[in-house]
Protein backbone atom coordinates (compact mmCIF):
# COMPACT_ATOMS: atom_id res chain seq x y z
CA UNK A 1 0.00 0.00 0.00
CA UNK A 2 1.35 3.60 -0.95
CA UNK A 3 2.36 5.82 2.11
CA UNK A 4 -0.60 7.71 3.58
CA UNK A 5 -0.16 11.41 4.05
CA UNK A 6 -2.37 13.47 5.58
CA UNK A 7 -2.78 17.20 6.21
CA UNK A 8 -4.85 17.91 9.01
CA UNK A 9 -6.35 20.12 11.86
CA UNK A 10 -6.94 18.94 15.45
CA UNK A 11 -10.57 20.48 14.98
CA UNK A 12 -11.67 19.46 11.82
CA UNK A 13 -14.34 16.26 11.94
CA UNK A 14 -13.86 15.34 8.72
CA UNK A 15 -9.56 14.89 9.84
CA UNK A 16 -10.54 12.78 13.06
CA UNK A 17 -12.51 10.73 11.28
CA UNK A 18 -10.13 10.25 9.20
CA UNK A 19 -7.63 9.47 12.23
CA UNK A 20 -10.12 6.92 13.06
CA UNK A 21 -10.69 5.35 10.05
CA UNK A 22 -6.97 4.66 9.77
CA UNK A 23 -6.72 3.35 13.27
CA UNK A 24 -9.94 1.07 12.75
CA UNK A 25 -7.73 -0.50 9.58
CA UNK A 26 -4.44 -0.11 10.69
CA UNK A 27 -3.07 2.05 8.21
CA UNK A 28 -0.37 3.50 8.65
CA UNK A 29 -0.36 7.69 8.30
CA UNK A 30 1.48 11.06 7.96
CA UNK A 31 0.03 13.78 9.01
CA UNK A 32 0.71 17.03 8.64
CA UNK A 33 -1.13 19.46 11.46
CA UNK A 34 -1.61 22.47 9.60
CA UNK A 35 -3.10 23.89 12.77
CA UNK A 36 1.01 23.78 14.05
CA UNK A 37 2.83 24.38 10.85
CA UNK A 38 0.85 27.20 9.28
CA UNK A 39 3.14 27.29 6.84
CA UNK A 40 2.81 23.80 5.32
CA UNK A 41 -1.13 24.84 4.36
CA UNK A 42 -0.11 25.97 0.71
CA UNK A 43 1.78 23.08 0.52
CA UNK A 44 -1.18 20.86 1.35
CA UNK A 45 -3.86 22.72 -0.88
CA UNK A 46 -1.24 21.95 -3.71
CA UNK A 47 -0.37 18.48 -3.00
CA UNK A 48 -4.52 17.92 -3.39
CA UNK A 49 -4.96 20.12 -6.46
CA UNK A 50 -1.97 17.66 -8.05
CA UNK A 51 -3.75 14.00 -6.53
CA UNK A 52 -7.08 14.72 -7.37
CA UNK A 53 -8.54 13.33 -9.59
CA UNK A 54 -10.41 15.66 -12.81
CA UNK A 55 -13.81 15.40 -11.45
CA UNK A 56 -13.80 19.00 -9.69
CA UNK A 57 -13.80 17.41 -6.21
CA UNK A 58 -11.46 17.96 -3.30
CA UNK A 59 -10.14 15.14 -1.13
């Protein structure tokens, strides 16, 4: 299975259920707390635009 990383927020529902979907699996995960690094939010918005697929939907 590819590496799993995620760029998150310790508030957002849709991120801890997220968290808890990976836990329920056991996959293993990255993640990237936007909430801490500010700075890595670009970087984020841009990794999605690029791994999306053409359907006009976000991840």
């Amino acid at each position: 299975m590819a590496p799993v990383l995620m760029y998150g927020t310790a508030a957002c529902p849709y991120c801890q259920a997220a968290r808890a979907l990976f836990s329920d699996l056991g996959v293993s995960f990255e993640e990237i707390r936007v909430d801490l690094e500010p700075s890595r939010r670009q970087q984020g918005a841009l990794e999605a635009l690029l791994h999306t697929p053409a359907k006009g939907e976000t991840p």
